[in-house]
N, C-alpha and C. Protein backbone atom coordinates (compact mmCIF):
# COMPACT_ATOMS: atom_id res chain seq x y z
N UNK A 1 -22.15 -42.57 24.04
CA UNK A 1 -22.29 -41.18 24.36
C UNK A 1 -20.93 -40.67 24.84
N UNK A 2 -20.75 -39.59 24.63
CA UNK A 2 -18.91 -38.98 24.79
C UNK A 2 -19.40 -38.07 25.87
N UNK A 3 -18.13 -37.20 26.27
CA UNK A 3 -18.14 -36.57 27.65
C UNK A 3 -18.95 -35.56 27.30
N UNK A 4 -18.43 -34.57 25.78
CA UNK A 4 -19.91 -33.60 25.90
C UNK A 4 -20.79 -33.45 25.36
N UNK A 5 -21.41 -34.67 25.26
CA UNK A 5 -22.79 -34.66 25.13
C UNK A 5 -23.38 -35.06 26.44
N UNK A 6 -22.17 -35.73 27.61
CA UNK A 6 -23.07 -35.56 29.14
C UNK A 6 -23.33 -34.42 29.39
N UNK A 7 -21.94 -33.55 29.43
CA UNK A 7 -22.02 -31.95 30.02
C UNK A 7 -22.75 -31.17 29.48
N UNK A 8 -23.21 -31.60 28.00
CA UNK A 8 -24.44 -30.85 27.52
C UNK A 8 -25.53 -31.11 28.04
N UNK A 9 -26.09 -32.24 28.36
CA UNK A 9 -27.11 -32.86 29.28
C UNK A 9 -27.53 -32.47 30.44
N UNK A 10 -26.55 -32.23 31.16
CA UNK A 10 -26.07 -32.05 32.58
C UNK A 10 -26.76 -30.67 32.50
N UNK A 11 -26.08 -30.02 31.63
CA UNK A 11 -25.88 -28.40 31.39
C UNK A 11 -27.17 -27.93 31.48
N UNK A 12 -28.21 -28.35 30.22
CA UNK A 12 -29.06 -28.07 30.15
C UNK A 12 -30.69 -28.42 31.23
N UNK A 13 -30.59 -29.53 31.88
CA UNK A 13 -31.23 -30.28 33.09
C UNK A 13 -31.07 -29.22 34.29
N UNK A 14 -30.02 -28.42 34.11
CA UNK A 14 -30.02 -27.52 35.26
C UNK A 14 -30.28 -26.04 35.00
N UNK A 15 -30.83 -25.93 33.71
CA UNK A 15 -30.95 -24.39 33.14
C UNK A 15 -30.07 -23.62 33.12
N UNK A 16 -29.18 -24.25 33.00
CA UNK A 16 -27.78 -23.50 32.27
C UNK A 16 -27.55 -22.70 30.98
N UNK A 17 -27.54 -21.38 30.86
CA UNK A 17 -27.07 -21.01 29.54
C UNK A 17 -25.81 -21.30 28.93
N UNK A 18 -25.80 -21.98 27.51
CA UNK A 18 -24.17 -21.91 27.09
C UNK A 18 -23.80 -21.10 26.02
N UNK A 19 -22.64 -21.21 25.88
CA UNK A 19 -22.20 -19.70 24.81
C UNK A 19 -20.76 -20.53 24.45
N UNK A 20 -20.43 -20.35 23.33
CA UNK A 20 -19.09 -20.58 23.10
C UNK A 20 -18.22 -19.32 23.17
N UNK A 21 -17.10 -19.59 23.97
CA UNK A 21 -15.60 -19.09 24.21
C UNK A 21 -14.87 -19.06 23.18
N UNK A 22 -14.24 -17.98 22.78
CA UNK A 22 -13.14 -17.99 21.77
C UNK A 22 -12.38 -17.48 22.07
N UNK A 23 -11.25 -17.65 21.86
CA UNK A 23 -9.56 -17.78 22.55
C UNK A 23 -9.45 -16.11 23.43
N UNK A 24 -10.26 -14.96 22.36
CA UNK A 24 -9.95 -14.16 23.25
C UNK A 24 -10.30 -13.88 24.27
N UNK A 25 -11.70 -14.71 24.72
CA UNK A 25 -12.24 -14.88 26.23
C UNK A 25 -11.45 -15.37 27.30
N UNK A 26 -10.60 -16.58 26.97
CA UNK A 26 -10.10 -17.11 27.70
C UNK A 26 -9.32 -15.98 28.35
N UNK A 27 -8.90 -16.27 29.93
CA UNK A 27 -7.50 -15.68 30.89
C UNK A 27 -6.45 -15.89 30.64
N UNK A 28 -6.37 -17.17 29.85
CA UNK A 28 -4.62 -16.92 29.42
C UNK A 28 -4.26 -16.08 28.23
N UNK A 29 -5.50 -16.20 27.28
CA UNK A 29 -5.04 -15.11 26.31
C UNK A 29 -4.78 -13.81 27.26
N UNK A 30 -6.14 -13.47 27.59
CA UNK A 30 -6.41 -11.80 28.21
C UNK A 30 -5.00 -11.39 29.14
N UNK A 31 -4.54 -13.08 29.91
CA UNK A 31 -3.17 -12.37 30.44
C UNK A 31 -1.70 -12.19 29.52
N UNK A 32 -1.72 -12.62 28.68
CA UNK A 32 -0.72 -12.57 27.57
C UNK A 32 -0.92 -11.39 26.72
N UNK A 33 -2.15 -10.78 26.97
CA UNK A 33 -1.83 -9.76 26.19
C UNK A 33 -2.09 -8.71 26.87
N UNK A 34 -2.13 -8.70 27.96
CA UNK A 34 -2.15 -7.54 28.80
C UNK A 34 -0.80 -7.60 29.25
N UNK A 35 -0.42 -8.16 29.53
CA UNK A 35 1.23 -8.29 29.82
C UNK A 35 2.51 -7.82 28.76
N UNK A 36 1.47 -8.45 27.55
CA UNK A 36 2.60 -7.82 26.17
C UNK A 36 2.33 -6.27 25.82
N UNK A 37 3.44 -5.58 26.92
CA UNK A 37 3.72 -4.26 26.28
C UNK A 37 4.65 -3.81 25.75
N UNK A 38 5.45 -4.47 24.99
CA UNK A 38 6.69 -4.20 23.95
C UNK A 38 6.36 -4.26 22.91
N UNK A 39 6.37 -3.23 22.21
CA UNK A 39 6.14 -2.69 20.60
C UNK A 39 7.02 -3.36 20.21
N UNK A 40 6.77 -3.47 18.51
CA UNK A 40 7.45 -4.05 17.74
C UNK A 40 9.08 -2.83 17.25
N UNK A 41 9.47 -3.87 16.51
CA UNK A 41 10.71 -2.45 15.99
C UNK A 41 10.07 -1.91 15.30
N UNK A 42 11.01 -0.87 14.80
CA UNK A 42 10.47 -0.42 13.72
C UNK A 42 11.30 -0.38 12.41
N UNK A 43 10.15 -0.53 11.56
CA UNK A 43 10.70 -1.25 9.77
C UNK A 43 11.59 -0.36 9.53
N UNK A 44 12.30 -0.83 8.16
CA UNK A 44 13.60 -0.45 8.22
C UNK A 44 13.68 -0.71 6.72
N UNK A 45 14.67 0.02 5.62
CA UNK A 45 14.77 -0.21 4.43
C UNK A 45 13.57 -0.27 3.64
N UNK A 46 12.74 1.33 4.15
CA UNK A 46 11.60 1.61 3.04
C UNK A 46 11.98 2.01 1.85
N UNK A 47 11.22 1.45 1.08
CA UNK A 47 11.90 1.80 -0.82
C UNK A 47 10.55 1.63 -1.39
N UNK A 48 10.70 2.68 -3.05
CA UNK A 48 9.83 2.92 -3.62
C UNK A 48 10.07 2.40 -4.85
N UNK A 49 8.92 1.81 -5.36
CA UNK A 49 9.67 0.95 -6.99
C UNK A 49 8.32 1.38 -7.65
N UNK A 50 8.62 1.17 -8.85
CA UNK A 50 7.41 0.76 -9.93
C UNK A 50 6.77 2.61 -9.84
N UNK A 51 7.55 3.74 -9.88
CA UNK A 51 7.35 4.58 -9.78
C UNK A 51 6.60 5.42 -10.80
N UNK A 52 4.61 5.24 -10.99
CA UNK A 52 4.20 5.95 -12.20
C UNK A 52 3.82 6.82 -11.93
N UNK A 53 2.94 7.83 -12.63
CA UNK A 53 2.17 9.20 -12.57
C UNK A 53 1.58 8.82 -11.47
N UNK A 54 0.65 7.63 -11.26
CA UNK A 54 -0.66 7.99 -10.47
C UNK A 54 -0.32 6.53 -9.33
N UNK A 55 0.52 5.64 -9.65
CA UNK A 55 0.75 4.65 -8.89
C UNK A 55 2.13 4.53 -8.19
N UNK A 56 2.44 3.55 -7.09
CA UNK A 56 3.71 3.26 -7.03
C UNK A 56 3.84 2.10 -5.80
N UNK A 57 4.79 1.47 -5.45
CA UNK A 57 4.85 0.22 -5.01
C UNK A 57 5.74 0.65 -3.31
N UNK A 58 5.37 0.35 -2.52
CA UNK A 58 6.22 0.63 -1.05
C UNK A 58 6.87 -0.77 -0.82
N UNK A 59 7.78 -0.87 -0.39
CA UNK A 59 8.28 -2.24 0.52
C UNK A 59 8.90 -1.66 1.61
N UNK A 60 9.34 -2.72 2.59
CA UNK A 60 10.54 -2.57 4.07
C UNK A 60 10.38 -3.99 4.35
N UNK A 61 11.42 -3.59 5.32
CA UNK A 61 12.08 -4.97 5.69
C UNK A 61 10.59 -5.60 7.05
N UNK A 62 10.66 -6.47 7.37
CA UNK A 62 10.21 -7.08 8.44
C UNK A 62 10.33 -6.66 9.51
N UNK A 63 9.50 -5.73 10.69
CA UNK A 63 9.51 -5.29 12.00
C UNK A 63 9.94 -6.53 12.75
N UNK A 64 10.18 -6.79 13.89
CA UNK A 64 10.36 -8.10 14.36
C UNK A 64 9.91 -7.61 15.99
N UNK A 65 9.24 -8.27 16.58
CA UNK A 65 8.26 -8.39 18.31
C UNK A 65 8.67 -9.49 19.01
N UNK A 66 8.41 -9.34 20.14
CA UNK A 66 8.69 -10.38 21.33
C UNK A 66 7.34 -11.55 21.26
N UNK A 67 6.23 -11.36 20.61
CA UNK A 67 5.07 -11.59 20.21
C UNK A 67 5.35 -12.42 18.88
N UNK A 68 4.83 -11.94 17.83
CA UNK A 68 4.40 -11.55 16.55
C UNK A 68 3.80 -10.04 15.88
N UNK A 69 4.40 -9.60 14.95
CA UNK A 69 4.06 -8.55 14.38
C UNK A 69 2.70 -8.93 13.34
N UNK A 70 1.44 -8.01 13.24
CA UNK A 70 0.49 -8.27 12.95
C UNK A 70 0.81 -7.30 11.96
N UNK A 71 0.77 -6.64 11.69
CA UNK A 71 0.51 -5.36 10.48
C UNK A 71 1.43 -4.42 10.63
N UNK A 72 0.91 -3.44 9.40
CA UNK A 72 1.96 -2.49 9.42
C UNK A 72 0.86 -1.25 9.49
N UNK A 73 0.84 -0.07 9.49
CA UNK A 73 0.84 0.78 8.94
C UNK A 73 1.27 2.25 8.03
N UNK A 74 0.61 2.08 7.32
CA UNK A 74 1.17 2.79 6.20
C UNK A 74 1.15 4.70 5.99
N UNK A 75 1.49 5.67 6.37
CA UNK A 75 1.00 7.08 6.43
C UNK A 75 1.71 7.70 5.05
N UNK A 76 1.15 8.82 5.25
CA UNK A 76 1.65 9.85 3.86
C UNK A 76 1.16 11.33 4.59
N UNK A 77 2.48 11.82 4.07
CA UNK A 77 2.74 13.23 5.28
C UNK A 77 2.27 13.21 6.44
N UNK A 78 2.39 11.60 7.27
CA UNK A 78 1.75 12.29 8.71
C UNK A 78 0.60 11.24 8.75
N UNK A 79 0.09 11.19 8.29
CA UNK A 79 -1.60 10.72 8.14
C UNK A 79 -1.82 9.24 7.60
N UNK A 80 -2.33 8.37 8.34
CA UNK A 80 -2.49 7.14 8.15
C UNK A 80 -3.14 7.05 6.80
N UNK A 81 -2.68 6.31 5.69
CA UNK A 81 -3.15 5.75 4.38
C UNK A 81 -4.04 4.45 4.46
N UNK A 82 -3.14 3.02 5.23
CA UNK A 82 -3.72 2.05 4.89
C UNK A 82 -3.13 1.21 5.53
N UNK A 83 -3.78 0.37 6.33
CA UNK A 83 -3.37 -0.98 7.45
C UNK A 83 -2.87 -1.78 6.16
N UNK A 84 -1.91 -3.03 6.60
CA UNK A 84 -1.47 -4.08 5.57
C UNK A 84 -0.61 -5.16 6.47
N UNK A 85 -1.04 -6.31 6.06
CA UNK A 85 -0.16 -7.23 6.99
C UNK A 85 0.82 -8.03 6.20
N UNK A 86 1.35 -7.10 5.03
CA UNK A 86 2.28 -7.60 4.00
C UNK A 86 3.42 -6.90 4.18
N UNK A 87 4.77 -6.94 3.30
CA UNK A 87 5.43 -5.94 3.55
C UNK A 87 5.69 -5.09 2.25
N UNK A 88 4.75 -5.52 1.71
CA UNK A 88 5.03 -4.77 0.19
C UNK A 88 3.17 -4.43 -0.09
N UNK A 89 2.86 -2.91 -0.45
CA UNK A 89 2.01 -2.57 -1.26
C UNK A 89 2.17 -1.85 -1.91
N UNK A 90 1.23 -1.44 -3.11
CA UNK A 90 0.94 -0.55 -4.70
C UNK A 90 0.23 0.09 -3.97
N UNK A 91 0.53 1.47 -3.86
CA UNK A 91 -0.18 2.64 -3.78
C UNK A 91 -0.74 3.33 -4.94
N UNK A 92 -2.37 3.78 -5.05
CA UNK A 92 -2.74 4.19 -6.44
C UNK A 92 -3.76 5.56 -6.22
N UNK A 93 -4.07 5.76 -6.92
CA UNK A 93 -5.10 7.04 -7.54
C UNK A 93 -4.06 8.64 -6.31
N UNK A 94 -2.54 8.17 -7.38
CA UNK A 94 -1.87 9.70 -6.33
C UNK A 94 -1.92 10.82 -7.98
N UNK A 95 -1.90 11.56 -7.62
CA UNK A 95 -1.16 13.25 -8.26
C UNK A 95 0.07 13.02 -9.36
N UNK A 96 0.17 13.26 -10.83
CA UNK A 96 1.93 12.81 -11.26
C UNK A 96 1.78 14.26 -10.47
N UNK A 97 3.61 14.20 -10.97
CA UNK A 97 4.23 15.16 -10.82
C UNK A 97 4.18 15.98 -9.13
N UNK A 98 4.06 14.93 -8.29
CA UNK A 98 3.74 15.79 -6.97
C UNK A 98 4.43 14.77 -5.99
N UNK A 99 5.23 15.66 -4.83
CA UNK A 99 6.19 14.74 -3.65
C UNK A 99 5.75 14.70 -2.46
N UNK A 100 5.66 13.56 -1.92
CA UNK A 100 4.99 13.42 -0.87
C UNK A 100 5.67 12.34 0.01
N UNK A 101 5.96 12.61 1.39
CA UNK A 101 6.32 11.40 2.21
C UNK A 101 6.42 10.04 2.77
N UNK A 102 6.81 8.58 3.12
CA UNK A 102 5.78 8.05 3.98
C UNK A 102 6.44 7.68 4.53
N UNK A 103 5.90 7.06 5.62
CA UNK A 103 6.65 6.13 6.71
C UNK A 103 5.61 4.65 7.00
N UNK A 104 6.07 4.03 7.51
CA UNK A 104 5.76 3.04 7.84
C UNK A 104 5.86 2.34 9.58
N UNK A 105 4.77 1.85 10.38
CA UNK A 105 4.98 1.70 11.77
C UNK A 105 4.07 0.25 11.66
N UNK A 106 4.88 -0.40 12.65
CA UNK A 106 4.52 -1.92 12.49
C UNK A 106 3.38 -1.84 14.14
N UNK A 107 3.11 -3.06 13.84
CA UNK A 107 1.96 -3.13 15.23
C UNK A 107 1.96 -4.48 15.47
N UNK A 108 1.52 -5.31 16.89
CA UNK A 108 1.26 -6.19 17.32
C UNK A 108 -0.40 -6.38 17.64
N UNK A 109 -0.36 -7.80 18.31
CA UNK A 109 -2.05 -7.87 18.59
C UNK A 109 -2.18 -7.48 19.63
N UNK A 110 -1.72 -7.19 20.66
CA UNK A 110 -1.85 -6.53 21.77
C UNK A 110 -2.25 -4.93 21.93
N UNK A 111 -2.01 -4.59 20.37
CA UNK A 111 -2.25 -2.96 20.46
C UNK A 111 -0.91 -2.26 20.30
N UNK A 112 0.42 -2.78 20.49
CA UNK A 112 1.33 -1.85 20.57
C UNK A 112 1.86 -1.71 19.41
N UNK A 113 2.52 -0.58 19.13
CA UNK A 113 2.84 0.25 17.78
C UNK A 113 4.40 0.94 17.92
N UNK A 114 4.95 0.56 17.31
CA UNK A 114 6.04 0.66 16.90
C UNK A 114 6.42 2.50 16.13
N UNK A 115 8.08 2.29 16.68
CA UNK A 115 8.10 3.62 16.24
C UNK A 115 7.97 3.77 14.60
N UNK A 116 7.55 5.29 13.75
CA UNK A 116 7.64 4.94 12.10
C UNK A 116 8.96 4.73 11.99
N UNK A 117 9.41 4.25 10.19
CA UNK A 117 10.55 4.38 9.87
C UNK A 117 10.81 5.20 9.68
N UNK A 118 12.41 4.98 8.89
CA UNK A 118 13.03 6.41 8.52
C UNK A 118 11.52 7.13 7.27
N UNK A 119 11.37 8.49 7.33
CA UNK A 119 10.77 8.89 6.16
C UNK A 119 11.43 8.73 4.69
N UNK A 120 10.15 8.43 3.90
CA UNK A 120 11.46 8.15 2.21
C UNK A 120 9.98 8.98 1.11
N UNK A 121 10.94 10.08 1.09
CA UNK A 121 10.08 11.27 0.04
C UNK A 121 10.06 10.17 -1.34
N UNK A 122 8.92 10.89 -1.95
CA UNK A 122 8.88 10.19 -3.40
C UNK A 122 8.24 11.12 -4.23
N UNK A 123 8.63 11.23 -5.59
CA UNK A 123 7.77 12.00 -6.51
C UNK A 123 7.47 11.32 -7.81
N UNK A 124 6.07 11.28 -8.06
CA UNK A 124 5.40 10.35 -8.94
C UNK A 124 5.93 11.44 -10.20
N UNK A 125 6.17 10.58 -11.34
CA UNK A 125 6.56 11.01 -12.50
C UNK A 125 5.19 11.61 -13.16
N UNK A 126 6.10 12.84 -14.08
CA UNK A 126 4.50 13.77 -14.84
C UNK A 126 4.35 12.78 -16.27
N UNK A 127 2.98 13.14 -15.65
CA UNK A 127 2.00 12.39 -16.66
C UNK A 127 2.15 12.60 -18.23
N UNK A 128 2.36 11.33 -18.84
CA UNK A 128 2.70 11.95 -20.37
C UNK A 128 1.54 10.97 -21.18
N UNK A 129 1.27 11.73 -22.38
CA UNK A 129 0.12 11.47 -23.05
C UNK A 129 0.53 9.77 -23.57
N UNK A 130 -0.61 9.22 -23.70
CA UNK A 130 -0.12 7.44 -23.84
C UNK A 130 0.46 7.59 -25.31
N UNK A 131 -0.36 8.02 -26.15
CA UNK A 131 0.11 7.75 -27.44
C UNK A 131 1.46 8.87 -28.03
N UNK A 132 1.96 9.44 -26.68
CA UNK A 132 3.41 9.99 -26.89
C UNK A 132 4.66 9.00 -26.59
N UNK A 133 4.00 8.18 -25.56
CA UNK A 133 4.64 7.40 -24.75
C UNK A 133 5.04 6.00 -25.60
N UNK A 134 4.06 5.42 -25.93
CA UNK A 134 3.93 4.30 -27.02
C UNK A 134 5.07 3.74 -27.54
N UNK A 135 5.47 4.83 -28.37
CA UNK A 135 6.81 4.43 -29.70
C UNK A 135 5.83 4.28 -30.77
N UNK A 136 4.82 5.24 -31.00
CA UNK A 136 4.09 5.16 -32.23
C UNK A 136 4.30 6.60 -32.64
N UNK A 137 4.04 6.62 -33.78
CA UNK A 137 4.20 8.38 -34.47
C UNK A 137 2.54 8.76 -34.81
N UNK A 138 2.08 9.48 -34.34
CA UNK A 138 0.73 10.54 -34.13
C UNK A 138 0.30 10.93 -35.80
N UNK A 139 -0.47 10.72 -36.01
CA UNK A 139 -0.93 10.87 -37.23
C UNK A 139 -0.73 12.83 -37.35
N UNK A 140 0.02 13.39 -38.78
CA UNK A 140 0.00 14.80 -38.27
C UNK A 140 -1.34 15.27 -38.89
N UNK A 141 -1.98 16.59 -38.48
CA UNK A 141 -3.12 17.27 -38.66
C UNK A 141 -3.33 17.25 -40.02
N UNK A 142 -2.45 17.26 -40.96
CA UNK A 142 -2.57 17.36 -41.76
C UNK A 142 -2.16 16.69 -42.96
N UNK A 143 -2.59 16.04 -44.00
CA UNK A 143 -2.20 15.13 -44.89
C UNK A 143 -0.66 15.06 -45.23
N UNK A 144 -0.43 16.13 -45.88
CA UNK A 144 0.56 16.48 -46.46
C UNK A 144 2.37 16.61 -45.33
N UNK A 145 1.99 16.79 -43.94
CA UNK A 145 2.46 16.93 -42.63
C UNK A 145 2.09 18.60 -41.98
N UNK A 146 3.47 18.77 -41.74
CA UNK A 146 3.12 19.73 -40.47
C UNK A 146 3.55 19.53 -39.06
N UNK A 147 3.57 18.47 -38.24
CA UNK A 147 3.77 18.05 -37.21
C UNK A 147 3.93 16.83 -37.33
N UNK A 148 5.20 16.13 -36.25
CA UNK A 148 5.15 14.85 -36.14
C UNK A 148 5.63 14.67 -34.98
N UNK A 149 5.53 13.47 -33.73
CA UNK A 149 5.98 13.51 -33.21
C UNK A 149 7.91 12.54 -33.65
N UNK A 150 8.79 12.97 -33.19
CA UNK A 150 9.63 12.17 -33.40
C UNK A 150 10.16 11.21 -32.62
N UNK A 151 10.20 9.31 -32.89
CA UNK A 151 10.18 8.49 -31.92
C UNK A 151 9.43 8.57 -30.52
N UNK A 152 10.18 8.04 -29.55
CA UNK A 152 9.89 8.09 -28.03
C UNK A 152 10.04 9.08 -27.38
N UNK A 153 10.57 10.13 -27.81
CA UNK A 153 10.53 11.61 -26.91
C UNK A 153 9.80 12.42 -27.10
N UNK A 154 9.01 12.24 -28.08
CA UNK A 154 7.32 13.23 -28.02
C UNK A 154 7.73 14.62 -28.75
N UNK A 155 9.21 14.60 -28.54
CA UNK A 155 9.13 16.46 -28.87
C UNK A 155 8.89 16.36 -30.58
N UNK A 156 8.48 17.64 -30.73
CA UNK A 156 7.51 17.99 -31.92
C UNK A 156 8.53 18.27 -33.04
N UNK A 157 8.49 18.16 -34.14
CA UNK A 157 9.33 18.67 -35.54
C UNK A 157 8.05 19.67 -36.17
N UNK A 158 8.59 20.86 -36.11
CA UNK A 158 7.88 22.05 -36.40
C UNK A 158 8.57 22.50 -37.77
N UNK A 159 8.13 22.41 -38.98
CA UNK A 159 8.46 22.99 -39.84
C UNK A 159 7.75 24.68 -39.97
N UNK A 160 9.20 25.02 -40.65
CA UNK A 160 8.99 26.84 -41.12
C UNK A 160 7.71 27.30 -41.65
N UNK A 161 7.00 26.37 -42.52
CA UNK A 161 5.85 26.41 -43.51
C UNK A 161 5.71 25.08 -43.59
N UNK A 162 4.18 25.22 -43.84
CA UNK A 162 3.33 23.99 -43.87
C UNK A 162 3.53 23.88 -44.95
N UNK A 163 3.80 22.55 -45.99
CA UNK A 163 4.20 22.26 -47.22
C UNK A 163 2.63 22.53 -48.04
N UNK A 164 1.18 22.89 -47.94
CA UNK A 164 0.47 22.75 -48.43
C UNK A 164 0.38 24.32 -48.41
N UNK A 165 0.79 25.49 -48.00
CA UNK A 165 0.60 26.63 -48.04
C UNK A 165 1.71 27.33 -49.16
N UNK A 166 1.96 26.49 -50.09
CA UNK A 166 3.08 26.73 -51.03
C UNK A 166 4.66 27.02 -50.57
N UNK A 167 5.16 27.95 -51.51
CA UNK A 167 6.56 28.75 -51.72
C UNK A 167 7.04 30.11 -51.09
């Protein structure tokens, strides 16, 4: 028989309720983190990649705490988007063609929050039709032509007269 299966014995012989403790019960946690009131820094070298109509990718550098840094958070104009304990996410279902802010503020487990970063404007590129986009040529309306698109730039070759409407 080992020690707690006495103290369980013991425990119960005397009508003891038991409950298991988890770290954040304990006093040394509760005093370690009542004590930790120093925010983290704040992130630094926000950048925007992978820049599409409706998606786009955030990174920054690593906040750094007297602690450990737990997360980040993520805002857009102001307004919290999305907790993340990475330093890189894909932002999706945005607006093309529309600019919008963000910043980024790191956090600890204690609760404290860090100032945001610098702000880094971004504007999602306007939305272009897939099969303009491709590098395929668009079947034109009409047998004979009329319209085509030309290569990868979509813009249109408009002839004077439709070759099927004669001379």
């Amino acid at each position: 028989m080992n020690l707690r299966q006495i103290l369980l014995g013991i425990a119960i012989s005397l009508g003891l309720t038991l409950t298991t403790v988890s770290h954040a019960q304990s006093p040394w946690w509760r005093w370690w983190h009542w004590h930790d009131t120093t925010a983290p820094t704040a992130p630094t070298g926000l950048n925007a990649s992978a820049i599409r109509p409706t998606t786009l990718t955030l990174s920054w550098n690593a906040a750094t705490d007297n602690v450990a840094v737990t997360g980040y958070n993520v805002y857009v104009n102001g307004a919290l988007l999305l907790s993340s304990s990475s330093t890189s996410v894909q932002i999706t279902e945005l607006t093309p063609d529309f600019t919008r802010s963000f910043t980024v503020a790191a956090f600890d487990a204690a609760g404290n929050v860090s100032a945001p970063s610098a702000p880094l404007s971004v504007t999602t590129t306007t939305s272009v039709p897939e099969s303009w986009d491709s590098g395929h040529r668009r079947p034109s309306p009409h047998p004979r032509g009329g319209w085509r698109p030309r290569g990868r730039s979509g813009r249109l070759r408009l002839r004077s007269r439709p070759p099927w409407c004669g001379p």
